[in-house]
Protein backbone atom coordinates (compact mmCIF):
# COMPACT_ATOMS: atom_id res chain seq x y z
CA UNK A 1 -9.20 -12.76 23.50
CA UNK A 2 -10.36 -9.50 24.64
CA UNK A 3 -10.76 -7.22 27.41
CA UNK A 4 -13.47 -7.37 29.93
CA UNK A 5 -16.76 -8.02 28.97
CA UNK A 6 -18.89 -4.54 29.60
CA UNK A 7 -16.00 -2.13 29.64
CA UNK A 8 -16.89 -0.39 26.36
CA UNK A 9 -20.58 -0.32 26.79
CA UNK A 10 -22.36 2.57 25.19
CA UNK A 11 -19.17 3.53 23.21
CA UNK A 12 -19.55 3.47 19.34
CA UNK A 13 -16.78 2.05 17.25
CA UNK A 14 -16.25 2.59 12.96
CA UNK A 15 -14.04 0.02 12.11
CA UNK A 16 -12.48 -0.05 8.01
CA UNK A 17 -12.05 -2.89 5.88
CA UNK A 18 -14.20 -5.02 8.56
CA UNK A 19 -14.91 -7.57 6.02
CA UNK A 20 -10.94 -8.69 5.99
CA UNK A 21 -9.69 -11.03 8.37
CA UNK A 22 -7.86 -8.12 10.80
CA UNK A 23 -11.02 -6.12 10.09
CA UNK A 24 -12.98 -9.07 11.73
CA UNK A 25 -10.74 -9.76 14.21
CA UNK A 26 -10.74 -6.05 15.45
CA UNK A 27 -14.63 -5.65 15.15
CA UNK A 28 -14.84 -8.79 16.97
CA UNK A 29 -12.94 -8.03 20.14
CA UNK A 30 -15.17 -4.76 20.15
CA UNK A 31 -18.48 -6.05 20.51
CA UNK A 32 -16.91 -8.91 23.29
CA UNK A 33 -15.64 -5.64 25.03
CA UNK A 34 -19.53 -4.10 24.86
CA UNK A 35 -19.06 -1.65 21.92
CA UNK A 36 -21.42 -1.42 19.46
CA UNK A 37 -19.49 -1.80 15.96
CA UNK A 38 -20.22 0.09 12.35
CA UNK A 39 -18.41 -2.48 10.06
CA UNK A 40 -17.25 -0.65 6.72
CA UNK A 41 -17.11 -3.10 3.31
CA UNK A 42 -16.58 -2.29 0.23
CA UNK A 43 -18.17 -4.72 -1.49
CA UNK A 44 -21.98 -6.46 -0.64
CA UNK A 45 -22.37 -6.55 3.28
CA UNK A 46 -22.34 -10.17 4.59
CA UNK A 47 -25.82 -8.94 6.64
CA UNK A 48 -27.31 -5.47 6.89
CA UNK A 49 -27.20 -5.16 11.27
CA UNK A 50 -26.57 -8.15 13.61
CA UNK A 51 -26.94 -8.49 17.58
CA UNK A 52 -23.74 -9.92 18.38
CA UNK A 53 -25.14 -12.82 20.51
CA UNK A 54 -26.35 -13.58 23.95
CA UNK A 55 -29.21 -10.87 23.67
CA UNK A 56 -26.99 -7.96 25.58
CA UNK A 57 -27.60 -4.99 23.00
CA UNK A 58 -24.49 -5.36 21.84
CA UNK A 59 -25.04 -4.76 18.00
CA UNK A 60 -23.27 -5.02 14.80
CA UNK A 61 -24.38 -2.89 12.27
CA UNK A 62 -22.60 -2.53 8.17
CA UNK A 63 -22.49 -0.32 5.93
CA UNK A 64 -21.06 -0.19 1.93
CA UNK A 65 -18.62 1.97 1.10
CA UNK A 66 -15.39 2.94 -1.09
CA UNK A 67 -12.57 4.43 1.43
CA UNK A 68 -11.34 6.09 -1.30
CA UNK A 69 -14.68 7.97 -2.12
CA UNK A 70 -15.48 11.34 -0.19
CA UNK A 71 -19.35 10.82 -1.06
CA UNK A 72 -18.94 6.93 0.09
CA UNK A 73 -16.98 8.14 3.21
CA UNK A 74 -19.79 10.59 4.15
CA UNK A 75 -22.74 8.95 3.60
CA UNK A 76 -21.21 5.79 5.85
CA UNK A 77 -20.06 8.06 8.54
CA UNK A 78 -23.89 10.04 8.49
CA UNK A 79 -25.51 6.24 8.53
CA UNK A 80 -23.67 5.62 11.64
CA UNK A 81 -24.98 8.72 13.43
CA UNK A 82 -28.03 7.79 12.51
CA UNK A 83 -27.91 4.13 13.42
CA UNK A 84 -25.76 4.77 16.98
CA UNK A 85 -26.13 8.77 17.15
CA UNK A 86 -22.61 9.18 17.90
CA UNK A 87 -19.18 7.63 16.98
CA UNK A 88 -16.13 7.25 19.93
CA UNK A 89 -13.80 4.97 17.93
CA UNK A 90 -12.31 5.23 14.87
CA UNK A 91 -10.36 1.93 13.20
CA UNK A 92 -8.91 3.07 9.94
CA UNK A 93 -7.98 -0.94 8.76
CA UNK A 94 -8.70 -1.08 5.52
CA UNK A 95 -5.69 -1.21 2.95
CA UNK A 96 -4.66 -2.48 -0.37
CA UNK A 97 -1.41 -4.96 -0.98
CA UNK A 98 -0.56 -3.33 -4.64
CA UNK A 99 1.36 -4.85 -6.58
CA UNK A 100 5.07 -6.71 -6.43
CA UNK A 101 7.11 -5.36 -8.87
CA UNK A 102 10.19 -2.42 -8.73
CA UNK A 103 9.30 0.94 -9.12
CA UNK A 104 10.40 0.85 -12.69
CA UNK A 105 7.77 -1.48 -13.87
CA UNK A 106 4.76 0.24 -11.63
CA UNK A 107 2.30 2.13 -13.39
CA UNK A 108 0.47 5.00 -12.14
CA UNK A 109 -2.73 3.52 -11.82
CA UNK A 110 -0.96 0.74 -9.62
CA UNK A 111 0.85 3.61 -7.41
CA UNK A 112 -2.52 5.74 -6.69
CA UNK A 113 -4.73 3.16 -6.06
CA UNK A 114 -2.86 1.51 -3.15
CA UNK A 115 -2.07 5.46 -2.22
CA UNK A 116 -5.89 6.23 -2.43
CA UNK A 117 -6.94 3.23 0.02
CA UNK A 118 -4.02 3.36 2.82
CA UNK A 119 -3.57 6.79 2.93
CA UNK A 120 -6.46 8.93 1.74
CA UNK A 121 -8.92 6.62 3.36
CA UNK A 122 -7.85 6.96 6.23
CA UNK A 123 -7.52 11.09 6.13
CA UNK A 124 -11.55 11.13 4.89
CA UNK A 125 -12.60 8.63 7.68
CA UNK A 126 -10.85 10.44 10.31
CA UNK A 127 -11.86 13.98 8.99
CA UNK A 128 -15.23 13.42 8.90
CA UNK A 129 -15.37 11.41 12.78
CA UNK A 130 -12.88 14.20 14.20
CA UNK A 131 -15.91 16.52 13.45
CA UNK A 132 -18.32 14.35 15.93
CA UNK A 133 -15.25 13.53 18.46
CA UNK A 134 -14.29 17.14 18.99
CA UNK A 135 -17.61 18.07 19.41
CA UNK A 136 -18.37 15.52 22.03
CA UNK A 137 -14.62 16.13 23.52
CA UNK A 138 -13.57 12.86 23.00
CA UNK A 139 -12.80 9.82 20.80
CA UNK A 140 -10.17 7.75 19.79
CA UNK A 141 -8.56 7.09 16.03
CA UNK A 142 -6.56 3.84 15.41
CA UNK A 143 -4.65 4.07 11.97
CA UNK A 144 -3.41 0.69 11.20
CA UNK A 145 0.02 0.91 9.65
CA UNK A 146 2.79 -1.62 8.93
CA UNK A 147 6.55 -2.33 10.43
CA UNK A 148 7.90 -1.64 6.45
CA UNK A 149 6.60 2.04 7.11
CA UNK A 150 9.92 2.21 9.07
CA UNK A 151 12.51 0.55 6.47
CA UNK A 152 13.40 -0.32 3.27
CA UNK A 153 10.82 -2.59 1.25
CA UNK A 154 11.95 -4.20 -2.32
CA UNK A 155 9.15 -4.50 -5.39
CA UNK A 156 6.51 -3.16 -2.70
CA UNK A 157 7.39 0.33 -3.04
CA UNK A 158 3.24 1.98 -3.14
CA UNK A 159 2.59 -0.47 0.37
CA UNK A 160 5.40 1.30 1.87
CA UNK A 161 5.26 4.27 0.85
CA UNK A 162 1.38 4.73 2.06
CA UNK A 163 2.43 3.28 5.52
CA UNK A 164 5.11 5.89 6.05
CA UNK A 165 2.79 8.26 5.10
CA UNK A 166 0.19 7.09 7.19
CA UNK A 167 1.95 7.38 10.39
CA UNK A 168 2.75 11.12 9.68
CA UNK A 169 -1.05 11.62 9.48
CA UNK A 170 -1.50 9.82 12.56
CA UNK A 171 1.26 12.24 14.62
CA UNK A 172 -0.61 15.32 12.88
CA UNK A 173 -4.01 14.62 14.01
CA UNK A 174 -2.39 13.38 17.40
CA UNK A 175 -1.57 17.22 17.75
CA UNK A 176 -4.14 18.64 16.42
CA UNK A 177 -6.95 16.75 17.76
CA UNK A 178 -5.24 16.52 21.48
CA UNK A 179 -7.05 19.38 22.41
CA UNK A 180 -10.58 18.04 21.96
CA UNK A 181 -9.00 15.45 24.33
CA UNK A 182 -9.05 12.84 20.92
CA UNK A 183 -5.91 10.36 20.75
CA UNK A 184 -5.01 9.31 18.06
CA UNK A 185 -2.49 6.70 17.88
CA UNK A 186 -0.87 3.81 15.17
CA UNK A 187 0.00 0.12 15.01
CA UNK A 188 2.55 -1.39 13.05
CA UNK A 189 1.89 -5.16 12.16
CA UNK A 190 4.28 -7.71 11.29
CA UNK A 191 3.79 -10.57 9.42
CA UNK A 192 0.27 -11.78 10.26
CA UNK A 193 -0.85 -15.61 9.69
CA UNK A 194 -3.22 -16.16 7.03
CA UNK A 195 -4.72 -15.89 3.13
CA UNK A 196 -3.14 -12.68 3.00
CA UNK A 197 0.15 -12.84 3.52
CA UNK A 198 0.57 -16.43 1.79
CA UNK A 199 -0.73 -14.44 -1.65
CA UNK A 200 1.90 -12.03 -0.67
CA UNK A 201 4.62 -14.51 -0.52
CA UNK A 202 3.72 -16.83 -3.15
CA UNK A 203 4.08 -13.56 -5.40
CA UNK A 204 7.32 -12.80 -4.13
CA UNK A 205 8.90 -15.96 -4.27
CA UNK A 206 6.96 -15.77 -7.73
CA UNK A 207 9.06 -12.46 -8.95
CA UNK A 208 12.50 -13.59 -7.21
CA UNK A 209 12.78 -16.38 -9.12
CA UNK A 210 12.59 -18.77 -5.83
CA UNK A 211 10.98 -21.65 -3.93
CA UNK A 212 7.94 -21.17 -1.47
CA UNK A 213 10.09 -22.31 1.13
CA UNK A 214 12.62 -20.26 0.61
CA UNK A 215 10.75 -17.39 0.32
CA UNK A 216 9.05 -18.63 3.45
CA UNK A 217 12.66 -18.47 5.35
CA UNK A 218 13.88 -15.46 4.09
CA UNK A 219 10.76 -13.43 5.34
CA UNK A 220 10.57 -15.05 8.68
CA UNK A 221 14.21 -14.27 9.36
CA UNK A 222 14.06 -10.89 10.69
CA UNK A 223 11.56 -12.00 13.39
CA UNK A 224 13.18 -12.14 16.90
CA UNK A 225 10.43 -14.56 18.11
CA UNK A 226 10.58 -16.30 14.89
CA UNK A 227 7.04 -16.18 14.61
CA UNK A 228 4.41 -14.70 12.73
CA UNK A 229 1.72 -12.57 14.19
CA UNK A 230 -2.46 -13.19 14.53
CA UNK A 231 -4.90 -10.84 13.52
CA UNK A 232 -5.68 -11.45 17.51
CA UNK A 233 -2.77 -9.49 18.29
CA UNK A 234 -3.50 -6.36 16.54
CA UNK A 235 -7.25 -6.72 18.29
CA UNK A 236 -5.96 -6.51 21.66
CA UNK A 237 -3.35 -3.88 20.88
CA UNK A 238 -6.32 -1.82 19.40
CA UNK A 239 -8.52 -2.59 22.24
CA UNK A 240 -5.54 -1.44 24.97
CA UNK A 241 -5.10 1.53 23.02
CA UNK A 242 -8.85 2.25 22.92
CA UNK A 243 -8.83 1.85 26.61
CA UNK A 244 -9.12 3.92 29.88
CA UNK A 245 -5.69 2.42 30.64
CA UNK A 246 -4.65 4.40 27.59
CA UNK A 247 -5.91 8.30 28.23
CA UNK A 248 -2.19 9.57 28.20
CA UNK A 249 -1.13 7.76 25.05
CA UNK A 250 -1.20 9.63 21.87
CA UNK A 251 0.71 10.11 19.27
CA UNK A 252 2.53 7.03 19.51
CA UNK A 253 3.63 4.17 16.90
CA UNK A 254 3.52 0.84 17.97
CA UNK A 255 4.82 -2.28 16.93
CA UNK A 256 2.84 -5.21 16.74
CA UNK A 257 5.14 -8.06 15.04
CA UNK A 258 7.19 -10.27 17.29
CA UNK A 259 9.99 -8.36 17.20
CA UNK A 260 10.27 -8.35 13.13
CA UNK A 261 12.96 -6.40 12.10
CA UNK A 262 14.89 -5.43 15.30
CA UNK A 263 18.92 -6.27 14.22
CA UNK A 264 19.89 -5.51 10.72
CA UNK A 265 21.58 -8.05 10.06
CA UNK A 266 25.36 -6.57 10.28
């Protein structure tokens, strides 16, 4: 589902990790809403440019790079300049599960590269659009976070960790970008449906020693709706917060997750 068809025409979006299935999800509802999208992969693009159907000039355009290299981050960011001549939205999506173990068995390696994609990623993508949105006095930045940035998370302590983090950088450049009239705001998924998540759980249940199904329960029991989210959800949230209906919200964190993690438990 998206918004209205038309309502972000002529507005550029840079979308991370676009090759994933929130990525796709997220580019997707921005070319249905009229943006044109720059879809950043890290690995080989699954077609150079695309019109995204029914001959509108909406257009879909990749580009290869590593979020965690400056030079890759640069040279993406200067090829969508030169493919759309400006950029107005800024998805920082792309992320990296690390591994499931305790902090005692992580190596360093393990801890900097999940640190390296979630959290410096997103600071060189955003530092290097903030240049074009302040110019142009506007733009938006969507850092996608998680709801464990908020609490305790067991044997995923570099996922976390980078989360946390990443919402601090989002109420930073909130403030300091707010002036160029750039918002800059976060969403915090639950637990969303798909290939993903299952790896993440079968590992789990893999480390604890349990059943699939039990691991299964145990997860799902902190969700008030007692559901799991779609990759749909976060879309639309992005989309809202991307939105003329959103030019007075910045700086804010906001849960996307069926109400995972609301009572305690006490």
């Amino acid at each position: 589902m998206s918004g209205p068809a038309g309502q972000f025409e002529g507005r550029v979006a840079v979308v991370t990790g676009a090759a994933g299935q929130v990525g796709t999800a997220i580019a997707s509802t921005l070319l249905q809403a009229g943006a044109s999208v720059v879809g950043v992969v890290r690995r080989r693009p699954p077609r150079q440019s695309a019109d995204s159907g029914g001959g509108d000039g909406r257009r879909l355009f990749f580009v290869r790079a590593d979020v965690r290299n400056q030079q890759d981050v640069k040279r993406a960011v200067s090829q969508a300049i030169r493919q759309f001549g400006k950029i107005d939205i800024l998805v920082n999506n792309a992320a990296a599960r690390g591994p499931t173990a305790p902090v005692t068995n992580l190596t360093l390696k393990e801890w900097q590269e999940v640190l390296d994609t979630n959290l410096t990623g997103p600071f060189l993508f955003s530092r290097e659009c903030l240049k074009y949105m302040v110019k142009q006095n506007e733009g938006q930045v969507i850092n996608i976070s998680s709801v464990v940035a908020r609490w305790a998370y067991p044997l995923r302590a570099p996922y976390a960790a980078s989360k946390a983090a990443l919402i601090s950088l989002t109420l930073t450049l909130a403030q300091e970008a707010g002036c160029a009239n750039v918002r800059v705001n976060a969403v915090c998924p639950g637990p969303v449906e798909g290939k993903a998540l299952h790896g993440v759980l079968n590992e789990r249940a893999r480390v604890l020693g349990i059943s699939r199904d039990e691991m299964e329960r145990r997860f799902m029991g902190p969700a008030a709706l007692g559901r799991k989210i779609t990759a749909d959800d976060i879309s639309r949230m992005v989309l809202f917060l991307c939105s003329d209906a959103a030019r007075n919200v910045t700086g804010q964190v906001i849960d996307v997750s069926a109400g995972y993690g609301l009572y305690p438990g006490i």
